[in-house]
C-alpha atoms as a PDB file:
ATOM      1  CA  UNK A   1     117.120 110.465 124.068  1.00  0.00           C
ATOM      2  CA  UNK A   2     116.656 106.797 125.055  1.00  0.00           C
ATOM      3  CA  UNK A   3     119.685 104.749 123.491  1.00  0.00           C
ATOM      4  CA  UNK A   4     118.017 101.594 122.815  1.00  0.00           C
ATOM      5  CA  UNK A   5     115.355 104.134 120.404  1.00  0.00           C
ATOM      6  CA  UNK A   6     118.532 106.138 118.917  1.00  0.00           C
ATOM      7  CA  UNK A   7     120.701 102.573 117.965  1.00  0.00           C
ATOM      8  CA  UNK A   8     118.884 102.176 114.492  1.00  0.00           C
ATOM      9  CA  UNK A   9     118.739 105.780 113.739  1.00  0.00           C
ATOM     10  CA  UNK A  10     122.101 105.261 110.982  1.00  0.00           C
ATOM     11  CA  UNK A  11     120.308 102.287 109.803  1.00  0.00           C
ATOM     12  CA  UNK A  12     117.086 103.992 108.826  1.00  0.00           C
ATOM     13  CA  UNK A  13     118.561 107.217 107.593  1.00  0.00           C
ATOM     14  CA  UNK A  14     120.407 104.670 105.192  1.00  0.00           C
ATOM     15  CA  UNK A  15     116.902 102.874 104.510  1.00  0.00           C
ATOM     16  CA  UNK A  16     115.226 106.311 103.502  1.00  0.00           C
ATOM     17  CA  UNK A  17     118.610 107.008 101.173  1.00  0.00           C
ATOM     18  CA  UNK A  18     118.215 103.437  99.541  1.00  0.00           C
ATOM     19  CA  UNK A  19     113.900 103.632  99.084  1.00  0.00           C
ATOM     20  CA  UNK A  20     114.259 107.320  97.658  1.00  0.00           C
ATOM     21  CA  UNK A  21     116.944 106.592  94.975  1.00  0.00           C
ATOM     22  CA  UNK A  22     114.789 103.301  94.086  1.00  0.00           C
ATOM     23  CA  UNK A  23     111.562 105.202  94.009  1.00  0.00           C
ATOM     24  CA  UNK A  24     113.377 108.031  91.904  1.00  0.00           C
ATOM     25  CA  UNK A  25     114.816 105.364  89.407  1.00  0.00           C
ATOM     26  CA  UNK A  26     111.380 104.142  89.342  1.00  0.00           C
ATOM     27  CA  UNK A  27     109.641 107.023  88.277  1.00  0.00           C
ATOM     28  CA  UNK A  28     112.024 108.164  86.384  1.00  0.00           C
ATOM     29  CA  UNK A  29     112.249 105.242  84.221  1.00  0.00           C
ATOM     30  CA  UNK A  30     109.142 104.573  84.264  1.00  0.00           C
ATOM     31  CA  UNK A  31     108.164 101.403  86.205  1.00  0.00           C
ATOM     32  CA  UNK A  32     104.839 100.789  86.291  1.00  0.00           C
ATOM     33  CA  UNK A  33     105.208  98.278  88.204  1.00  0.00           C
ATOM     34  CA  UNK A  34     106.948  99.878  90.743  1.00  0.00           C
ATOM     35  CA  UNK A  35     104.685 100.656  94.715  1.00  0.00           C
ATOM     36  CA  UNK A  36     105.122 104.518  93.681  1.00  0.00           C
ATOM     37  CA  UNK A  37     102.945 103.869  90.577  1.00  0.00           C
ATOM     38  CA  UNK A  38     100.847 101.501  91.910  1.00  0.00           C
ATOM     39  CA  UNK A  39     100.310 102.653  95.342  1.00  0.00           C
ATOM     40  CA  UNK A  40     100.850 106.446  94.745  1.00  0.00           C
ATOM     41  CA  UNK A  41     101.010 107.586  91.209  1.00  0.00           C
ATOM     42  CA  UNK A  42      97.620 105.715  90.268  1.00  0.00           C
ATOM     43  CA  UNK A  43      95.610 107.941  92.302  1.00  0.00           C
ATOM     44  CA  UNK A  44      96.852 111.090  91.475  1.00  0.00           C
ATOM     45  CA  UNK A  45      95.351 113.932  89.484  1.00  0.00           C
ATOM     46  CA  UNK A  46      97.334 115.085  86.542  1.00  0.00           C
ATOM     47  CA  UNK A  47      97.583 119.023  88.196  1.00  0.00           C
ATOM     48  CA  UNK A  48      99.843 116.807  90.835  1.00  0.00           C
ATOM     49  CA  UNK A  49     102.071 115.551  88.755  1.00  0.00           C
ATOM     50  CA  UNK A  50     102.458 118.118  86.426  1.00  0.00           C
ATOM     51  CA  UNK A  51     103.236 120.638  89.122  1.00  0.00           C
ATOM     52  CA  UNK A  52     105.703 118.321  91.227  1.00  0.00           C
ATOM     53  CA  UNK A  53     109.417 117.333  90.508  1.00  0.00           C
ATOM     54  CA  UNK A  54     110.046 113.529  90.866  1.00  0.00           C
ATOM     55  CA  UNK A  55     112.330 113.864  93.666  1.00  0.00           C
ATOM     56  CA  UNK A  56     109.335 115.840  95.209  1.00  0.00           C
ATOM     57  CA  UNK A  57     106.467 113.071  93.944  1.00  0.00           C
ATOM     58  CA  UNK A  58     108.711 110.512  95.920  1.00  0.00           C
ATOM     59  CA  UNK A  59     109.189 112.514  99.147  1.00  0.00           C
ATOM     60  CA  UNK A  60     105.967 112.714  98.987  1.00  0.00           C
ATOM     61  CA  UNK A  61     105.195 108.795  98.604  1.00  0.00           C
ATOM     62  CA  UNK A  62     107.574 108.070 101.657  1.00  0.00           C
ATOM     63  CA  UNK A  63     106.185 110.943 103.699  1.00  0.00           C
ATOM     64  CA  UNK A  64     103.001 108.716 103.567  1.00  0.00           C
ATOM     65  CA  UNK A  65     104.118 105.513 104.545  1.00  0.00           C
ATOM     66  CA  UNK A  66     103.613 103.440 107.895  1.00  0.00           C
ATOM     67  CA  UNK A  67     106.511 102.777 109.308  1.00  0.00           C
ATOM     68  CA  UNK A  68     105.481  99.015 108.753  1.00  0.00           C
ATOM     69  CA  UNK A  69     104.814  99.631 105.226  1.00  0.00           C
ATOM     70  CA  UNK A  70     108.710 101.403 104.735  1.00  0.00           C
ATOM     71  CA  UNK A  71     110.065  98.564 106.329  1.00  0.00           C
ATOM     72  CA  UNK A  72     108.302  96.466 104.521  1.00  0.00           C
ATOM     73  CA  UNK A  73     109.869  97.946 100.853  1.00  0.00           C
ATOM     74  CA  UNK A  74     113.206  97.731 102.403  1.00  0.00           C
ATOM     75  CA  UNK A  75     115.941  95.053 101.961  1.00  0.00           C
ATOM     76  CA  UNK A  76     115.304  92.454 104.880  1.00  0.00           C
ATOM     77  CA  UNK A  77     119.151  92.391 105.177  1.00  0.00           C
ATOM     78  CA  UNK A  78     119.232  96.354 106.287  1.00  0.00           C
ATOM     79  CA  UNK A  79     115.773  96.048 108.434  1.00  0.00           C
ATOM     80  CA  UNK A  80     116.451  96.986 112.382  1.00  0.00           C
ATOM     81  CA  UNK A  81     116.025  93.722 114.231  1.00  0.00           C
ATOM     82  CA  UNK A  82     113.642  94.606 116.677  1.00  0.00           C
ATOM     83  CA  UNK A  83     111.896  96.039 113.880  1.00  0.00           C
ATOM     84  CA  UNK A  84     111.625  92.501 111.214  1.00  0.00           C
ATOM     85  CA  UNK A  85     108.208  91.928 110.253  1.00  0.00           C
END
Protein backbone atom coordinates (compact mmCIF):
# COMPACT_ATOMS: atom_id res chain seq x y z
CA UNK A 1 0.00 0.00 0.00
CA UNK A 2 3.09 2.25 0.22
CA UNK A 3 2.82 4.92 -2.71
CA UNK A 4 6.35 5.36 -3.48
CA UNK A 5 6.17 1.02 -4.18
CA UNK A 6 2.68 1.43 -6.17
CA UNK A 7 4.11 4.65 -8.59
CA UNK A 8 5.72 2.20 -11.22
CA UNK A 9 3.05 -0.34 -11.04
CA UNK A 10 1.45 1.18 -14.82
CA UNK A 11 4.93 1.21 -15.96
CA UNK A 12 5.70 -2.44 -15.36
CA UNK A 13 2.32 -3.83 -16.25
CA UNK A 14 3.23 -2.03 -19.65
CA UNK A 15 6.87 -3.68 -19.48
CA UNK A 16 5.31 -7.29 -19.04
CA UNK A 17 2.74 -6.30 -22.16
CA UNK A 18 5.82 -5.13 -24.33
CA UNK A 19 8.42 -8.43 -23.22
CA UNK A 20 5.40 -10.95 -23.80
CA UNK A 21 4.38 -9.75 -27.33
CA UNK A 22 8.33 -9.67 -28.16
CA UNK A 23 8.90 -13.07 -26.69
CA UNK A 24 5.66 -14.34 -28.58
CA UNK A 25 6.92 -12.79 -31.96
CA UNK A 26 10.05 -14.48 -31.12
CA UNK A 27 8.96 -17.82 -30.83
CA UNK A 28 6.66 -17.62 -33.11
CA UNK A 29 8.87 -16.62 -35.83
CA UNK A 30 11.35 -18.37 -34.88
CA UNK A 31 14.33 -16.38 -33.50
CA UNK A 32 16.91 -18.29 -32.42
CA UNK A 33 18.53 -15.76 -31.38
CA UNK A 34 16.08 -14.46 -29.30
CA UNK A 35 16.74 -14.86 -24.72
CA UNK A 36 13.52 -17.27 -24.93
CA UNK A 37 15.54 -19.67 -27.16
CA UNK A 38 18.64 -19.18 -25.77
CA UNK A 39 17.93 -18.83 -22.20
CA UNK A 40 14.69 -20.94 -22.06
CA UNK A 41 13.86 -22.95 -25.07
CA UNK A 42 17.49 -24.59 -25.20
CA UNK A 43 16.95 -26.46 -22.15
CA UNK A 44 13.77 -27.80 -22.61
CA UNK A 45 12.61 -31.34 -23.26
CA UNK A 46 10.59 -31.85 -26.35
CA UNK A 47 7.31 -33.33 -24.03
CA UNK A 48 7.48 -29.37 -22.91
CA UNK A 49 7.14 -27.93 -25.85
CA UNK A 50 5.01 -30.13 -27.52
CA UNK A 51 2.45 -29.98 -24.75
CA UNK A 52 2.59 -26.03 -24.21
CA UNK A 53 1.03 -23.16 -26.37
CA UNK A 54 3.56 -20.33 -27.13
CA UNK A 55 1.74 -17.79 -25.28
CA UNK A 56 2.03 -20.41 -22.40
CA UNK A 57 6.04 -21.28 -23.20
CA UNK A 58 6.52 -17.40 -22.75
CA UNK A 59 4.53 -16.93 -19.52
CA UNK A 60 6.42 -19.35 -18.51
CA UNK A 61 9.95 -17.73 -19.49
CA UNK A 62 8.87 -14.40 -17.69
CA UNK A 63 7.44 -16.22 -14.70
CA UNK A 64 11.18 -17.17 -14.24
CA UNK A 65 12.91 -14.10 -14.46
CA UNK A 66 14.69 -11.85 -11.71
CA UNK A 67 13.30 -8.87 -11.57
CA UNK A 68 16.89 -7.59 -12.58
CA UNK A 69 16.99 -9.86 -15.43
CA UNK A 70 13.18 -8.40 -16.80
CA UNK A 71 14.44 -5.13 -16.46
CA UNK A 72 17.26 -5.86 -17.99
CA UNK A 73 15.29 -7.15 -21.53
CA UNK A 74 13.27 -4.07 -21.31
CA UNK A 75 13.64 -0.76 -23.26
CA UNK A 76 15.92 1.53 -20.98
CA UNK A 77 13.52 4.36 -22.04
CA UNK A 78 10.36 2.53 -20.15
CA UNK A 79 12.69 1.18 -17.08
CA UNK A 80 11.36 2.72 -13.50
CA UNK A 81 14.07 5.11 -12.42
CA UNK A 82 14.79 3.93 -9.17
CA UNK A 83 14.91 0.73 -10.79
CA UNK A 84 17.93 1.54 -13.94
CA UNK A 85 20.58 -0.89 -13.77
Amino acid sequence: TNPKIKKPTPKIEKLFEILFERFLEDLCRPDHDSPIYVRFISGMSEQYLESHRPAEIVRDFIAGMTDQYFLNQAPESMRPGFMHL
